[in-house]
N, C-alpha and C. Protein backbone atom coordinates (compact mmCIF):
# COMPACT_ATOMS: atom_id res chain seq x y z
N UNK A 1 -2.54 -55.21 -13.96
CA UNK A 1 -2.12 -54.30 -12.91
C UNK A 1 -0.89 -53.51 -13.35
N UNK A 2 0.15 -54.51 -14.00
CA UNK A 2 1.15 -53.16 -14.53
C UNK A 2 0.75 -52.57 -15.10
N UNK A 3 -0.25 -53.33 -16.20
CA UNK A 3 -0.38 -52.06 -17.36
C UNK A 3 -0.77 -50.73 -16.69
N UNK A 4 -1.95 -50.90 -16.11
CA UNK A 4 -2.55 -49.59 -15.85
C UNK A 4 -1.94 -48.61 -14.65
N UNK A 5 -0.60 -49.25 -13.78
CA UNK A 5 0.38 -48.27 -13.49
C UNK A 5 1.11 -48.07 -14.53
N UNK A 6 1.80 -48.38 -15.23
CA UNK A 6 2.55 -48.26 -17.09
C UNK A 6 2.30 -46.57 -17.22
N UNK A 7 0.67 -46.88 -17.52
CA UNK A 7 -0.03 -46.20 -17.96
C UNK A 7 -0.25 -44.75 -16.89
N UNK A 8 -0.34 -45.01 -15.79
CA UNK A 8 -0.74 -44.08 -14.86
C UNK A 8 0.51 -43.25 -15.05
N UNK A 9 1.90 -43.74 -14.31
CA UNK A 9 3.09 -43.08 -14.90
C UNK A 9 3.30 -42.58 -16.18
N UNK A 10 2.91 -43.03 -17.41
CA UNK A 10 2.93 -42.17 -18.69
C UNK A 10 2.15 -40.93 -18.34
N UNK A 11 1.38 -41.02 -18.01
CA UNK A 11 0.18 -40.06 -18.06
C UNK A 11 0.67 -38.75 -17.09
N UNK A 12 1.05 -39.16 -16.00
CA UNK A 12 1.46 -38.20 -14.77
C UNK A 12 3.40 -37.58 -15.23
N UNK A 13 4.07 -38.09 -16.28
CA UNK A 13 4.76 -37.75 -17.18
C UNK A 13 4.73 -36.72 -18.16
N UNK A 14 3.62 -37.19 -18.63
CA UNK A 14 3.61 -36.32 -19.84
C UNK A 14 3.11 -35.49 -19.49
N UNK A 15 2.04 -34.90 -18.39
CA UNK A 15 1.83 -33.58 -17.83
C UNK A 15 2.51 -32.73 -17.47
N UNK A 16 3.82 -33.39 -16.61
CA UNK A 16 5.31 -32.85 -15.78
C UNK A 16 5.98 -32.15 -17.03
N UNK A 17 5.69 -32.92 -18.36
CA UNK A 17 6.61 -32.70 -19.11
C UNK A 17 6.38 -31.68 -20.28
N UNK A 18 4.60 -31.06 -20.34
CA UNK A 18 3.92 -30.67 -21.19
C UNK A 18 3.78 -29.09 -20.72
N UNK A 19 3.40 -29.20 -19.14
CA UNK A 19 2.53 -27.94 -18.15
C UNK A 19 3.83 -26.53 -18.31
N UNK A 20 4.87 -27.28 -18.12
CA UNK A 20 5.83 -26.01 -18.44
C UNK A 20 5.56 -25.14 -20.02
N UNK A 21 5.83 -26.49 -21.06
CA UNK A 21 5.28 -25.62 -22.19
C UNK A 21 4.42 -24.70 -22.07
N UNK A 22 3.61 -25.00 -22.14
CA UNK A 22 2.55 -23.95 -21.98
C UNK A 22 2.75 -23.18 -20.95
N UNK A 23 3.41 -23.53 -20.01
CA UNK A 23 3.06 -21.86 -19.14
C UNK A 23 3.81 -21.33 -19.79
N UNK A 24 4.43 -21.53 -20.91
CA UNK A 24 5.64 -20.14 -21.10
C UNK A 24 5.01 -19.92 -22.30
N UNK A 25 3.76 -20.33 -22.94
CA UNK A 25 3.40 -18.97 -23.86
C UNK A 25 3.41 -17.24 -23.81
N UNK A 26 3.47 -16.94 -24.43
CA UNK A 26 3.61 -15.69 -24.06
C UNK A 26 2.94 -15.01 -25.59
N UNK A 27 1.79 -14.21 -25.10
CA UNK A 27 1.30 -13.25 -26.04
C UNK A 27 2.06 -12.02 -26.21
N UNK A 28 1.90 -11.55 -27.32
CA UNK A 28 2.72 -10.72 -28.30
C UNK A 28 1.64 -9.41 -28.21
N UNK A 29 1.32 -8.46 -28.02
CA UNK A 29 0.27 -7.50 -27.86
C UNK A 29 0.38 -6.83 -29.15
N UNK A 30 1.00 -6.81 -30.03
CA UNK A 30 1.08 -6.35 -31.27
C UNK A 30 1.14 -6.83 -32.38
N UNK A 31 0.47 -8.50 -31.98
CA UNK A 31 0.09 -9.33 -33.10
C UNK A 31 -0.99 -10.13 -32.60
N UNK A 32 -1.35 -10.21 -31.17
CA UNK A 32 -2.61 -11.15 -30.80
C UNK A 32 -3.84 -10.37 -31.46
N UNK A 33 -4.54 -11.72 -31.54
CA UNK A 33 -5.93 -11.95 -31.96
C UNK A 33 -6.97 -11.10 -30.67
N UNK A 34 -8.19 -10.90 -30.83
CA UNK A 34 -8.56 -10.60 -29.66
C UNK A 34 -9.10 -11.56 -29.02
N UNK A 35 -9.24 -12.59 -29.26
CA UNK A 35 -9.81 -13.67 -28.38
C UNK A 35 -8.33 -14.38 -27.55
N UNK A 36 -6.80 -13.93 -28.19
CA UNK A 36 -5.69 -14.32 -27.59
C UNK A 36 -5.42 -13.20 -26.36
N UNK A 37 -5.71 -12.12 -26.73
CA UNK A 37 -5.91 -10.67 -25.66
C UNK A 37 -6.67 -11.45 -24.33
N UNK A 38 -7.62 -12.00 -24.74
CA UNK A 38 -8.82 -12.28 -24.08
C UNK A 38 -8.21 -13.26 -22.74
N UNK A 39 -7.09 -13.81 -23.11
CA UNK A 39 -6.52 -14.88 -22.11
C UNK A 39 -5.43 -13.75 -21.48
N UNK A 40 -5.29 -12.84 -21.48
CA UNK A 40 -4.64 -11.95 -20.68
C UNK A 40 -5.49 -11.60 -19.11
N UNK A 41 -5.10 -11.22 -18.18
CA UNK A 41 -5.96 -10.90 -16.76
C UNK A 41 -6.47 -9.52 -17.14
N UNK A 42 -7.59 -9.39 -16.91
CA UNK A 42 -8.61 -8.10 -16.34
C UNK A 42 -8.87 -7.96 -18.64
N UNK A 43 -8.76 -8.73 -19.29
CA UNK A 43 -9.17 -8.30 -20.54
C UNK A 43 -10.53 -8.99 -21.10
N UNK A 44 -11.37 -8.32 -21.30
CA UNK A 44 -12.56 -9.10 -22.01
C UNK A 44 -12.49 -8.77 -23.37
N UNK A 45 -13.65 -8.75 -24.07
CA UNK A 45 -13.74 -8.78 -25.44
C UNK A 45 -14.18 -7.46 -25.37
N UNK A 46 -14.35 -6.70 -24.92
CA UNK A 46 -14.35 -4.66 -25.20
C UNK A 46 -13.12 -3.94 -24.81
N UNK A 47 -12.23 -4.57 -23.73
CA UNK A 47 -11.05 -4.28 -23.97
C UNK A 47 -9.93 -4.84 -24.74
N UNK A 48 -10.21 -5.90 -25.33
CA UNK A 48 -9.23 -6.39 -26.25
C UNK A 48 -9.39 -5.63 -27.20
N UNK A 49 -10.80 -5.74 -27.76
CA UNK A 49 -11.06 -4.30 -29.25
C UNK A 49 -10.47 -3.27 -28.60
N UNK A 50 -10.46 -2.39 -27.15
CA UNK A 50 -9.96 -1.11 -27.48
C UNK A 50 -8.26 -1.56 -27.51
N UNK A 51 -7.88 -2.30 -27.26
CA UNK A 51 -6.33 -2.15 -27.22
C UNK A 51 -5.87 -2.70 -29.36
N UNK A 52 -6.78 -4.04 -29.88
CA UNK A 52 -6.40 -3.80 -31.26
C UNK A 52 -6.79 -2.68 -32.13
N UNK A 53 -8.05 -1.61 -31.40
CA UNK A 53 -8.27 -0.41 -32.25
C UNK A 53 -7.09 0.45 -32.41
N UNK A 54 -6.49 0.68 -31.01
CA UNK A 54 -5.21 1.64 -30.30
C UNK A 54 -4.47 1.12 -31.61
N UNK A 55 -3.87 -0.09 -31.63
CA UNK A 55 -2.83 -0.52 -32.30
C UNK A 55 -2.97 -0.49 -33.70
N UNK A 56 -4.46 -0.29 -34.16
CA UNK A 56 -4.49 0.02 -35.44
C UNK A 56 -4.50 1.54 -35.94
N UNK A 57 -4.80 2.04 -35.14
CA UNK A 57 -4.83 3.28 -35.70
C UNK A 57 -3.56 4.00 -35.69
N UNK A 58 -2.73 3.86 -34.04
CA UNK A 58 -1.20 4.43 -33.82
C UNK A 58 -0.45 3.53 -34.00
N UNK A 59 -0.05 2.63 -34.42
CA UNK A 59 1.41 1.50 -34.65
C UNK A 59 1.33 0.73 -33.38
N UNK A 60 2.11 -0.19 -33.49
CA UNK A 60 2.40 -1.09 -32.72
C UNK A 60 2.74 0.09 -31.17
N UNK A 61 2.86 -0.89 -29.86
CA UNK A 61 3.28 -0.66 -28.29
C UNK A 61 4.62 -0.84 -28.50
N UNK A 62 5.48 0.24 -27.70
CA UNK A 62 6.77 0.09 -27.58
C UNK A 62 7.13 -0.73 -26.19
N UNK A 63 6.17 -0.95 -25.62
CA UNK A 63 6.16 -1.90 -24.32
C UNK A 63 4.76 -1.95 -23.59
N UNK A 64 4.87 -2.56 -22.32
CA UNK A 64 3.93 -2.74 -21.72
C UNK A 64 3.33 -1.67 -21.44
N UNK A 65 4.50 -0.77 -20.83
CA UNK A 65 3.90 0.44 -20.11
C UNK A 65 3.48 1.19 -21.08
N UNK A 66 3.85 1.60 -22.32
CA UNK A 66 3.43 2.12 -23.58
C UNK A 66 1.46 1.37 -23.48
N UNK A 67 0.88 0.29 -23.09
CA UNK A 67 -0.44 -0.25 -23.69
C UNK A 67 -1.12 0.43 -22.21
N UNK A 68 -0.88 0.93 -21.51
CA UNK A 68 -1.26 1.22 -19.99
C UNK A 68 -1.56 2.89 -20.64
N UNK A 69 -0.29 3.59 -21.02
CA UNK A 69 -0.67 4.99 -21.55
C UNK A 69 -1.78 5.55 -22.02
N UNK A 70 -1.66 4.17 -23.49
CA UNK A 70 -2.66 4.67 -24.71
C UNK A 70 -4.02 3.69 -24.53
N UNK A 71 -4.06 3.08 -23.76
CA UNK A 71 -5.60 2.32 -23.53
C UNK A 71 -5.97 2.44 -22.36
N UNK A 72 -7.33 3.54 -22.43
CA UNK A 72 -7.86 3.53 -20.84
C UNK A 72 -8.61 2.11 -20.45
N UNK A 73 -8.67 2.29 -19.37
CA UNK A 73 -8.64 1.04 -18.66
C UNK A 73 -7.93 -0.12 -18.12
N UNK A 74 -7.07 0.22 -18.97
CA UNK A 74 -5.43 -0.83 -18.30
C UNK A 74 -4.40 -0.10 -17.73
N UNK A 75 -4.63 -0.27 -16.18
CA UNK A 75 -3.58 0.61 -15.74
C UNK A 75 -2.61 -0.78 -15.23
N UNK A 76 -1.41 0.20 -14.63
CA UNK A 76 -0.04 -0.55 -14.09
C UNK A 76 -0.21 -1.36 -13.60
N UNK A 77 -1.35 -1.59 -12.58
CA UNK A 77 -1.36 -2.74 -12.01
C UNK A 77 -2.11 -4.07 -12.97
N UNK A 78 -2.61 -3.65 -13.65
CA UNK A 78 -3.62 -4.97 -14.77
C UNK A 78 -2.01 -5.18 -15.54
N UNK A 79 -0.99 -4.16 -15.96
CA UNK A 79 0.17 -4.38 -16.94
C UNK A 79 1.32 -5.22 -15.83
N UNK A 80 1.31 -5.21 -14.44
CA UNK A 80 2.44 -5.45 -13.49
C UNK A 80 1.60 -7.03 -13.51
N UNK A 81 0.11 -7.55 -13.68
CA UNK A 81 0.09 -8.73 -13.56
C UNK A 81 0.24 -9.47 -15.31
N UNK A 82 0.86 -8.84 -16.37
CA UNK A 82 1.09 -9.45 -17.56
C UNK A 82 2.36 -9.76 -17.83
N UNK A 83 3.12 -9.34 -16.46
CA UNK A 83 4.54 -9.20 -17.17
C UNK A 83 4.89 -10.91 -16.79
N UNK A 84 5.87 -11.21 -18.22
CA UNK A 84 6.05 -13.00 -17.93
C UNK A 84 5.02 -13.30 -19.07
N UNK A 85 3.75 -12.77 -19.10
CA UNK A 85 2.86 -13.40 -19.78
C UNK A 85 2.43 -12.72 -21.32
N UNK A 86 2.67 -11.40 -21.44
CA UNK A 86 2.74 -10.59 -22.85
C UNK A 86 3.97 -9.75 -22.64
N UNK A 87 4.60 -9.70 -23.85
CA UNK A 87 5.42 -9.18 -24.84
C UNK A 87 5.05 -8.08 -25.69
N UNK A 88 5.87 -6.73 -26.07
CA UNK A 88 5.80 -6.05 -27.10
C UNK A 88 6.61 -6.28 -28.06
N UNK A 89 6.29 -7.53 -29.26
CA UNK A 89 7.69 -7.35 -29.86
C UNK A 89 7.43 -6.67 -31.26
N UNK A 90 8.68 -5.41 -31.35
CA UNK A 90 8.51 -4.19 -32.41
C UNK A 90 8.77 -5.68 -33.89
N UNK A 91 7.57 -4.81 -35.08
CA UNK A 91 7.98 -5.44 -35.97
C UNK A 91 8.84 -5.25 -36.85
N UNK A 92 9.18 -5.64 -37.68
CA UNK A 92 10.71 -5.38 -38.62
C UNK A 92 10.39 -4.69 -39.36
């Protein structure tokens, strides 16, 4: 019987202690993969290609609102629910 409260408390621990990590990933829009795009809201796999085509052909996003400009289909409001969750960070 202890053990498997022991155990129950480890377990309900290490979630408390794990779930934050991860929520604070944060994708990089000028280095994700498109299947990492893909975990962004309102992005599938035809808008992830048009946003890594954008980025290959014109340089990296100078911000969010910069990926809303140059990729149709992502407007302010699909970019107002990424903020917290992608990043533009310029490369060196």
């Amino acid at each position: 019987m202890r053990t498997a409260l022991a155990l129950s408390l480890i377990a309900v621990l290490s979630v408390a202690w794990v779930a934050p990590l991860l929520a604070q990933k944060q994708i990089d829009i000028n280095t994700a993969s498109a299947i990492e795009l893909q975990e962004l809201y309102r992005v599938g796999p035809k808008t992830s290609a048009k946003i890594i085509a954008e980025r290959e052909q014109n340089g990296p996003f100078s911000s969010l609102a910069d990926v809303s400009n140059r990729v149709s289909g992502v407007g302010p409001k699909t970019i107002a629910r990424w903020e917290g969750v992608a990043v533009c960070i310029q490369p060196e």
